[in-house]
N, C-alpha and C. Protein backbone atom coordinates (compact mmCIF):
# COMPACT_ATOMS: atom_id res chain seq x y z
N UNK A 1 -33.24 17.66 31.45
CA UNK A 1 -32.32 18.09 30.41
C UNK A 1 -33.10 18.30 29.11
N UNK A 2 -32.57 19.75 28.48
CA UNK A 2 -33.06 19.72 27.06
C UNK A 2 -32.48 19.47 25.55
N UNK A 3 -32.15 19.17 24.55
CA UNK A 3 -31.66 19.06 23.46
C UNK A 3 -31.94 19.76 22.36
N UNK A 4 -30.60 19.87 21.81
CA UNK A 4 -30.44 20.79 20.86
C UNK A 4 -30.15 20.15 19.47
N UNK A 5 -30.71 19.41 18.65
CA UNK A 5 -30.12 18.02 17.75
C UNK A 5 -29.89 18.95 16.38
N UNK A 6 -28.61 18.14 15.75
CA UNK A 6 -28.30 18.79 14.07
C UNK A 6 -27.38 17.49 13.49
N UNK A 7 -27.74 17.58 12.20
CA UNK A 7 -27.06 16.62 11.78
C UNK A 7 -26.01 17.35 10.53
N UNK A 8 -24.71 17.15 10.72
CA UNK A 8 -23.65 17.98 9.83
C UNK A 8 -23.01 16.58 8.52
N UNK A 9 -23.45 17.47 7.45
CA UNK A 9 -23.77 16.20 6.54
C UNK A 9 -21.99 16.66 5.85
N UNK A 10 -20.85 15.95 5.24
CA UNK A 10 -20.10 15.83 4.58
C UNK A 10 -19.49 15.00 3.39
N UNK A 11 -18.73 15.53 2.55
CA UNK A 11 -18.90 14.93 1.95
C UNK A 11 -16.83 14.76 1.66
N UNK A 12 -16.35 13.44 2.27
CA UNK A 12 -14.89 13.24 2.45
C UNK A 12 -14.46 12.97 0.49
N UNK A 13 -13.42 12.70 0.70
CA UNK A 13 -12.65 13.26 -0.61
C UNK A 13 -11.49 12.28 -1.20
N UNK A 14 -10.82 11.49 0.00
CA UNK A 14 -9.97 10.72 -0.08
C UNK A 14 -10.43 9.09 0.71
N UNK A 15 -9.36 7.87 0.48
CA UNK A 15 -10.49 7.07 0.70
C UNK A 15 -9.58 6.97 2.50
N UNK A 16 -8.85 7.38 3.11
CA UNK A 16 -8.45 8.19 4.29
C UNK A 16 -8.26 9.10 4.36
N UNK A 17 -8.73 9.83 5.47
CA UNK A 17 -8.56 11.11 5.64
C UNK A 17 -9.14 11.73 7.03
N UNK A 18 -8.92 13.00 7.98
CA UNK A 18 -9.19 13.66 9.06
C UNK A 18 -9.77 14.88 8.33
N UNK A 19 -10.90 15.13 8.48
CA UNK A 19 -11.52 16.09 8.26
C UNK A 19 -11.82 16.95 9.56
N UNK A 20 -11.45 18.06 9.49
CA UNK A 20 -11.28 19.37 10.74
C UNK A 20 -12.60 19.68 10.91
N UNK A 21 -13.27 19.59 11.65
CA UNK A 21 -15.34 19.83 11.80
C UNK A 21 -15.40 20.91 12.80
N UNK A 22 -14.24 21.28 13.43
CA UNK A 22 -14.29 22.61 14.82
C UNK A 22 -15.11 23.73 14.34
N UNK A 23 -14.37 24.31 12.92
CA UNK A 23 -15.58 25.56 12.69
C UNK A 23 -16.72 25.53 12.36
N UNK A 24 -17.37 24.16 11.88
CA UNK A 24 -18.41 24.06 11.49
C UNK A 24 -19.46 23.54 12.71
N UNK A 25 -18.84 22.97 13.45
CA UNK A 25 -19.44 22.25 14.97
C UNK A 25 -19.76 23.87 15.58
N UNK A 26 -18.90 24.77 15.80
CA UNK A 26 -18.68 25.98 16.81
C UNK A 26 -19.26 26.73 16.01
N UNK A 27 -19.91 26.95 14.71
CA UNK A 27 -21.07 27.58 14.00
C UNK A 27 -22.15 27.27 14.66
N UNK A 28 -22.62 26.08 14.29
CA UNK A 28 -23.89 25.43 14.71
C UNK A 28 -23.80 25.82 15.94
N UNK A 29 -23.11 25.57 17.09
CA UNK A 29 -23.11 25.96 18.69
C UNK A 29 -23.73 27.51 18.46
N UNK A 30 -23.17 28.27 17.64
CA UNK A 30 -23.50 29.61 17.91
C UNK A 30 -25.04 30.03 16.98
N UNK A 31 -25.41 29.12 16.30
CA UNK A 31 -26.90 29.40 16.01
C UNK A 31 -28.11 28.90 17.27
N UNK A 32 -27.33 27.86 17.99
CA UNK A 32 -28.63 27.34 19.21
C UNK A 32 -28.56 28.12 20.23
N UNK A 33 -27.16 28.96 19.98
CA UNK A 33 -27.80 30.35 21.39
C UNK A 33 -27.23 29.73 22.97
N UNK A 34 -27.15 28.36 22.57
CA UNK A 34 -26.57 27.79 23.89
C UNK A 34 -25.32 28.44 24.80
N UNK A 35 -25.28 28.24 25.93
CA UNK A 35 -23.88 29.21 26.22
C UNK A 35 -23.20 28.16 27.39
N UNK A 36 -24.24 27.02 28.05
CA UNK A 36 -23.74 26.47 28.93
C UNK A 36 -24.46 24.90 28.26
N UNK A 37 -23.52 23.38 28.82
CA UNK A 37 -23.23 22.34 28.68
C UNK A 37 -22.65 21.00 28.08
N UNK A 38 -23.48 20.44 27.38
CA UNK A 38 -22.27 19.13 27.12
C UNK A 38 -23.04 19.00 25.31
N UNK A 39 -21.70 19.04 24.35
CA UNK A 39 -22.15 18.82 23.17
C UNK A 39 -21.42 17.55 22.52
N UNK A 40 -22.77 16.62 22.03
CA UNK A 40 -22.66 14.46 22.25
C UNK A 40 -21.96 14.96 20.80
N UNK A 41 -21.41 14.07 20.17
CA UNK A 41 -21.01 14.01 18.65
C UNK A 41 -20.76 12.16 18.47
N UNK A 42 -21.53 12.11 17.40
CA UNK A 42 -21.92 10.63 17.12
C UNK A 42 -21.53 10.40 15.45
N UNK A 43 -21.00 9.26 15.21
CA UNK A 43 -20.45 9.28 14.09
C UNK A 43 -21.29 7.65 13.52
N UNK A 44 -22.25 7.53 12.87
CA UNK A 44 -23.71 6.50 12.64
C UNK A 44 -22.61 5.81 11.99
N UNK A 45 -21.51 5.53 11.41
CA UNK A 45 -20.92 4.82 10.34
C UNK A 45 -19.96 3.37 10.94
N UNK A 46 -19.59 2.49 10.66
CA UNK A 46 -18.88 1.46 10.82
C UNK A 46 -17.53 1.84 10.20
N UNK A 47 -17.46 2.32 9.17
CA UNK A 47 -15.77 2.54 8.70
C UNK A 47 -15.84 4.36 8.91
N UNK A 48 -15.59 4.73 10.11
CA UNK A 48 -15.34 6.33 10.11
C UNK A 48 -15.18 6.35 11.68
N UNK A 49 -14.95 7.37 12.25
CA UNK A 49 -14.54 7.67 13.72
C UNK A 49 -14.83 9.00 13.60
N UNK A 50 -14.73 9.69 15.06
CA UNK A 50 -14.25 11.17 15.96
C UNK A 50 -13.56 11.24 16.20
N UNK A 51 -12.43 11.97 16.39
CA UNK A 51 -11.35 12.26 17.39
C UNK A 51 -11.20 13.46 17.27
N UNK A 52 -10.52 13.81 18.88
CA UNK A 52 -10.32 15.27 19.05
C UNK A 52 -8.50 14.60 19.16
N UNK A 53 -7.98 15.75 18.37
CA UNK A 53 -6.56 16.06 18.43
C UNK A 53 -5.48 17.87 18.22
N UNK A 54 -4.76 17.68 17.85
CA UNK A 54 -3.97 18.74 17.18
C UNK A 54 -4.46 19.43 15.94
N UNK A 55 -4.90 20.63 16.13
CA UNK A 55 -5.48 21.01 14.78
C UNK A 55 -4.45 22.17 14.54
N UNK A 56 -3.33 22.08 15.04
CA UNK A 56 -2.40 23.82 14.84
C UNK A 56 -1.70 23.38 13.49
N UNK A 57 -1.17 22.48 13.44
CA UNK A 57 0.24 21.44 12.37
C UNK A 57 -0.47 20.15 11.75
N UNK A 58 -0.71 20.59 10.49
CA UNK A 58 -1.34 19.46 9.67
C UNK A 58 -0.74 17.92 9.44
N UNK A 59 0.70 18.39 9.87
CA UNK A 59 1.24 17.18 9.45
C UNK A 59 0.85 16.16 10.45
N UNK A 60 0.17 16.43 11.84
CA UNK A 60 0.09 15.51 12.84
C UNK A 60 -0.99 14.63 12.06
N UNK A 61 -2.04 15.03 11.58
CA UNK A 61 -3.44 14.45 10.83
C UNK A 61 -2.51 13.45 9.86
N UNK A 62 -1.51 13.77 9.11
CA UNK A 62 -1.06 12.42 8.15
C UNK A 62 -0.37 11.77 9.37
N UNK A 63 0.68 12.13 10.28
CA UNK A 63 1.09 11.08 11.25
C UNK A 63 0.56 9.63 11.62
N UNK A 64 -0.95 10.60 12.06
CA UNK A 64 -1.70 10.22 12.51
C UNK A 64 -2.59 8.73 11.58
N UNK A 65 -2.49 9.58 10.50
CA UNK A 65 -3.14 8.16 9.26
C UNK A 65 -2.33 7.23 8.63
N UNK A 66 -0.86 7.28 8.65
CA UNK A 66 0.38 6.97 8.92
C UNK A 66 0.34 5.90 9.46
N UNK A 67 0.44 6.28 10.75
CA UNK A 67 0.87 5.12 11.76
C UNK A 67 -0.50 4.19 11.96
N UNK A 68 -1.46 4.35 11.00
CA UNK A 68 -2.99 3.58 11.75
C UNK A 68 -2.71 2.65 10.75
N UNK A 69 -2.39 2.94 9.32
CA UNK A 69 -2.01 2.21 8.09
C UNK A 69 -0.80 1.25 8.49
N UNK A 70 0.20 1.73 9.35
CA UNK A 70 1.11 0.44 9.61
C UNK A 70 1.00 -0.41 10.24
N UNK A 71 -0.19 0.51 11.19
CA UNK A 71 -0.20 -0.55 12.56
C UNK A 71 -1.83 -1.84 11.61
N UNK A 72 -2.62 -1.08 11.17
CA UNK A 72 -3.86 -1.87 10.00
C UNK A 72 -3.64 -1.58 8.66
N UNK A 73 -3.33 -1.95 7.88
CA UNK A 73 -2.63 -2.14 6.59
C UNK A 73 -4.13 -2.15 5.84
N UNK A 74 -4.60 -1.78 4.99
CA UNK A 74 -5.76 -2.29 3.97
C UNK A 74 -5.72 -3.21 3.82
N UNK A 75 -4.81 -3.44 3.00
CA UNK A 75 -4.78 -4.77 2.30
C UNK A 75 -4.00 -5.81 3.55
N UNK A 76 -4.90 -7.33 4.13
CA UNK A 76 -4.18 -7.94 5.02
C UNK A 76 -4.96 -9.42 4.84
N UNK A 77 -4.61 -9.82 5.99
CA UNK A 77 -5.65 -11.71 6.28
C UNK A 77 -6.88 -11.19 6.74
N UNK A 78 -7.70 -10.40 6.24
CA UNK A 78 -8.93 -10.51 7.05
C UNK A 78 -10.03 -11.00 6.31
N UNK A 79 -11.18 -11.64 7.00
CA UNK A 79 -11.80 -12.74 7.05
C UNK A 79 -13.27 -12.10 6.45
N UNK A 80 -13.17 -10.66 6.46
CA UNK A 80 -14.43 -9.61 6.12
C UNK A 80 -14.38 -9.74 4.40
N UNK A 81 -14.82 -10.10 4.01
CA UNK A 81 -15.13 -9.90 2.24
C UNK A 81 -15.60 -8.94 1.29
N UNK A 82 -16.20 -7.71 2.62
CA UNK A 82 -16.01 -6.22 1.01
C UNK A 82 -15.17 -5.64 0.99
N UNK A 83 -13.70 -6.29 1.41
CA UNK A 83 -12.50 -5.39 1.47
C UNK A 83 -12.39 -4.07 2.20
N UNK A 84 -12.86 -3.96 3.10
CA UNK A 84 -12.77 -3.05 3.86
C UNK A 84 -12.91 -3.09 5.46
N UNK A 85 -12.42 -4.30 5.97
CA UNK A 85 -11.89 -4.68 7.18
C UNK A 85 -11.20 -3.99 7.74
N UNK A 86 -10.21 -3.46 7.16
CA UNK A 86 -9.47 -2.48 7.91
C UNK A 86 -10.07 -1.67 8.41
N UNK A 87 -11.01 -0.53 7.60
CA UNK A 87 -11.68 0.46 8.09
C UNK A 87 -12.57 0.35 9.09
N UNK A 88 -13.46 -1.21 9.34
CA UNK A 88 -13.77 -1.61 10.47
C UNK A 88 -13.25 -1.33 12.01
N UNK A 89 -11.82 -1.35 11.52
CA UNK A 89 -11.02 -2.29 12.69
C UNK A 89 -10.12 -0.68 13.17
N UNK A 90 -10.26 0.42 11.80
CA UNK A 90 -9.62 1.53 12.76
C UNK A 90 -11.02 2.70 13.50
N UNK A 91 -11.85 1.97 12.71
CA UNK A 91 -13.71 2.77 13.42
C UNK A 91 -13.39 2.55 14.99
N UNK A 92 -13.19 1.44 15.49
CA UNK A 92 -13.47 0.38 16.45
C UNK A 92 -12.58 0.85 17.69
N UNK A 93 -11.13 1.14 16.78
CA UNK A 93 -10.03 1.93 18.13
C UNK A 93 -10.33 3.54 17.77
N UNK A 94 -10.47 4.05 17.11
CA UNK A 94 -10.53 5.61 17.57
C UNK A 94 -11.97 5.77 17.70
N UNK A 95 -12.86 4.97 17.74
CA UNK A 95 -14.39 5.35 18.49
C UNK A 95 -15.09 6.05 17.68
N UNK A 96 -16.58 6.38 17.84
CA UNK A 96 -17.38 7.29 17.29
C UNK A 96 -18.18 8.10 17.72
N UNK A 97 -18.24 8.67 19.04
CA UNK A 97 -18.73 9.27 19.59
C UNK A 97 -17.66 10.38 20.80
N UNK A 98 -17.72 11.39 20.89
CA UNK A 98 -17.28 12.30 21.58
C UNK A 98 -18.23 12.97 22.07
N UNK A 99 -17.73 13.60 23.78
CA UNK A 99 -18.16 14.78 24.40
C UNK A 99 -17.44 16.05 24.52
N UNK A 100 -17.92 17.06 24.67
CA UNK A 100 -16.87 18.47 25.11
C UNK A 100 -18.01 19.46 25.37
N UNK A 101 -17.77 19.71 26.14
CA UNK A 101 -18.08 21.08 27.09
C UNK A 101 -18.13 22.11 26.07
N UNK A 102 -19.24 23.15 27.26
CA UNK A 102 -19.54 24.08 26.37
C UNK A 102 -19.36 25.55 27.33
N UNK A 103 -19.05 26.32 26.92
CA UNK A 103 -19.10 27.47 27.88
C UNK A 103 -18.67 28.84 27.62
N UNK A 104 -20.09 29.37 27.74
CA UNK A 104 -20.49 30.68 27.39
C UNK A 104 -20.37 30.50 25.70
N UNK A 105 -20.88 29.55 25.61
CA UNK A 105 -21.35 29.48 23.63
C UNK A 105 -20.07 28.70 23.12
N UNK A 106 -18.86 28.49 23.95
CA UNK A 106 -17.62 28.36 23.30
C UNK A 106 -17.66 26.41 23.25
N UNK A 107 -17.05 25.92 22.26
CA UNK A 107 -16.41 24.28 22.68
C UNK A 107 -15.20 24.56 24.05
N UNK A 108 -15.07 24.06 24.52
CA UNK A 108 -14.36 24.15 25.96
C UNK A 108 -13.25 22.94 25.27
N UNK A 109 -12.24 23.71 24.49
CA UNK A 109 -11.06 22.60 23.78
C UNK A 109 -9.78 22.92 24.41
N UNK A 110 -8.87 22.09 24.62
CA UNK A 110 -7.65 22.84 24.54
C UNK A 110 -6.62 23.69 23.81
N UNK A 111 -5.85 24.46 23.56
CA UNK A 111 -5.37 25.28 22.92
C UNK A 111 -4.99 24.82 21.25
N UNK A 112 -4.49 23.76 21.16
CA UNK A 112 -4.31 23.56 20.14
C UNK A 112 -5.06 22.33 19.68
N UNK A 113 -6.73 21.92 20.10
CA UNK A 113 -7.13 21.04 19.89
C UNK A 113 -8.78 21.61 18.50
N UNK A 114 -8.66 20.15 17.94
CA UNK A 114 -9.58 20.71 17.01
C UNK A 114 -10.94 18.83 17.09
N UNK A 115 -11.32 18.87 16.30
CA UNK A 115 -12.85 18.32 16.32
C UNK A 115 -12.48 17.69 15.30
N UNK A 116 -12.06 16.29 14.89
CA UNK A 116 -12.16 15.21 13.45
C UNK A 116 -12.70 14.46 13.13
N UNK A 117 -13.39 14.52 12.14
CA UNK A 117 -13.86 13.28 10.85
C UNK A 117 -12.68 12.34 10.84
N UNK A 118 -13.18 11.11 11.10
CA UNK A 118 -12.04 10.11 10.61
C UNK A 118 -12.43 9.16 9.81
N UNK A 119 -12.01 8.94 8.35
CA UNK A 119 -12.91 8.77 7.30
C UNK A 119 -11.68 7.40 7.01
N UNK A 120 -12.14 5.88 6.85
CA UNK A 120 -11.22 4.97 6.30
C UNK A 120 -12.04 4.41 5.26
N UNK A 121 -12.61 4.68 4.53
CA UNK A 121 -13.22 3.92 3.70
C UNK A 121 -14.05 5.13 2.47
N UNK A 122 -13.28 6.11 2.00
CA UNK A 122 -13.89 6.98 1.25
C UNK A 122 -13.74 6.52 -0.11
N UNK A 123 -13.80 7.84 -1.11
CA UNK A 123 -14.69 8.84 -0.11
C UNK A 123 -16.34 8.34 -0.34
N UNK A 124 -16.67 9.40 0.58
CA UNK A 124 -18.34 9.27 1.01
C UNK A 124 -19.37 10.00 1.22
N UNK A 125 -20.26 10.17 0.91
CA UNK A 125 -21.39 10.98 1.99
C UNK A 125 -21.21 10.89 3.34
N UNK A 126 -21.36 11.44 4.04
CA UNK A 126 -21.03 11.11 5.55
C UNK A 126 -21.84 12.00 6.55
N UNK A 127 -22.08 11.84 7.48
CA UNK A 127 -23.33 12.39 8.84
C UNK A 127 -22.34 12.30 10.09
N UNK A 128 -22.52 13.28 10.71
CA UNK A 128 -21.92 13.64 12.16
C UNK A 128 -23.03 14.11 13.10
N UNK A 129 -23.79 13.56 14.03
CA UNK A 129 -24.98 13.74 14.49
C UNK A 129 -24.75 14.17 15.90
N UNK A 130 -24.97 15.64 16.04
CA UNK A 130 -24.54 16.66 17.24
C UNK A 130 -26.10 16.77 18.03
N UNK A 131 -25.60 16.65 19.73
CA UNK A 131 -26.51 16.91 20.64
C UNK A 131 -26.07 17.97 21.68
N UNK A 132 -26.62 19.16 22.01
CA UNK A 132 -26.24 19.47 23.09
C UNK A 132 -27.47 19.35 24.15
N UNK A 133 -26.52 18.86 25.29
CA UNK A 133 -27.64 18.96 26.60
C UNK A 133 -27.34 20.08 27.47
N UNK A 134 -28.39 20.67 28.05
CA UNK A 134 -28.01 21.74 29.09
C UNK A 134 -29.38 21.80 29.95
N UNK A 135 -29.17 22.14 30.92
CA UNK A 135 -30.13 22.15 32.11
C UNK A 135 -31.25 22.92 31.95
N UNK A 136 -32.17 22.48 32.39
CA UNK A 136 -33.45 23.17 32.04
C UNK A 136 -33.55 24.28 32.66
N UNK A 137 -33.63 25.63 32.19
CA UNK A 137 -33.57 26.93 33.28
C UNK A 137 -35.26 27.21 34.16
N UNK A 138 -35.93 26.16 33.90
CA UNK A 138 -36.75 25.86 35.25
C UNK A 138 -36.95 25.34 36.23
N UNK A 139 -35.46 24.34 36.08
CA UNK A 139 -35.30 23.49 37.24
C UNK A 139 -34.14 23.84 38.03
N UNK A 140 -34.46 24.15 39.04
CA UNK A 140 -33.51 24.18 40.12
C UNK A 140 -32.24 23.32 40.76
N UNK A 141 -31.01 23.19 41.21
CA UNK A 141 -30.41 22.06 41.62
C UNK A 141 -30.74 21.99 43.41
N UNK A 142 -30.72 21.11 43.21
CA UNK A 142 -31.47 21.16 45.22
C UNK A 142 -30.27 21.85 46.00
């Protein structure tokens, strides 16, 4: 396998927030020329996440930050002391790393799916660290 590495630097705005990264991810895809395999997306941070969701209706993205705030409140009993436990604790359930397919240069998403920054602790500088792997076109599959 070979790699294709970029690091997509941002800069979030609110101290929650879903930042939409599809056109900027599916740029970069289309400068490496790639057309076939798997593109890693890694999120280096403790208070931030990935998620792939609904990118057609904005309002799902506040739903979405909504219901994470009721279900983890900022302000609560936690035992973390730079005040920002929460953002820990929503890093932790929506994850930081994603895969998705690639094909013929395209993200391989579903129709109404888009690529998110999930930012609980802004705002920030922030890094989204993209890999694609694809098969070496000198190696054969047996």
């Amino acid at each position: 396998m070979s790699g294709n590495r970029h690091t997509l630097e941002l800069q979030t705005r609110k101290p929650q927030e879903l930042v939409d990264l599809t056109s900027a991810v599916q740029a970069w895809i289309c400068k490496t020329n790639v057309q076939e395999g798997t593109l890693s997306l890694f999120c280096p941070h403790t208070t931030a996440g990935l998620l792939i969701n609904e990118n057609y209706d904005p309002t799902v993205k506040q739903d979405l930050l909504d219901q994470l705030e009721r279900m983890i409140p900022v302000q609560g009993p936690y035992r973390h002391s730079e005040g920002n436990a929460a953002a820990h604790i929503k890093s932790a359930l929506i994850g930081t790393t994603l895969a998705v397919f690639l094909c013929e240069g395209q993200l391989e998403l579903g129709r109404w799916q888009g690529i998110f920054f999930a930012e609980f602790d802004g705002p920030r500088a922030r890094q989204v660290w993209l890999r694609i792997e694809t098969k070496d076109p000198l190696l054969r599959d047996p």
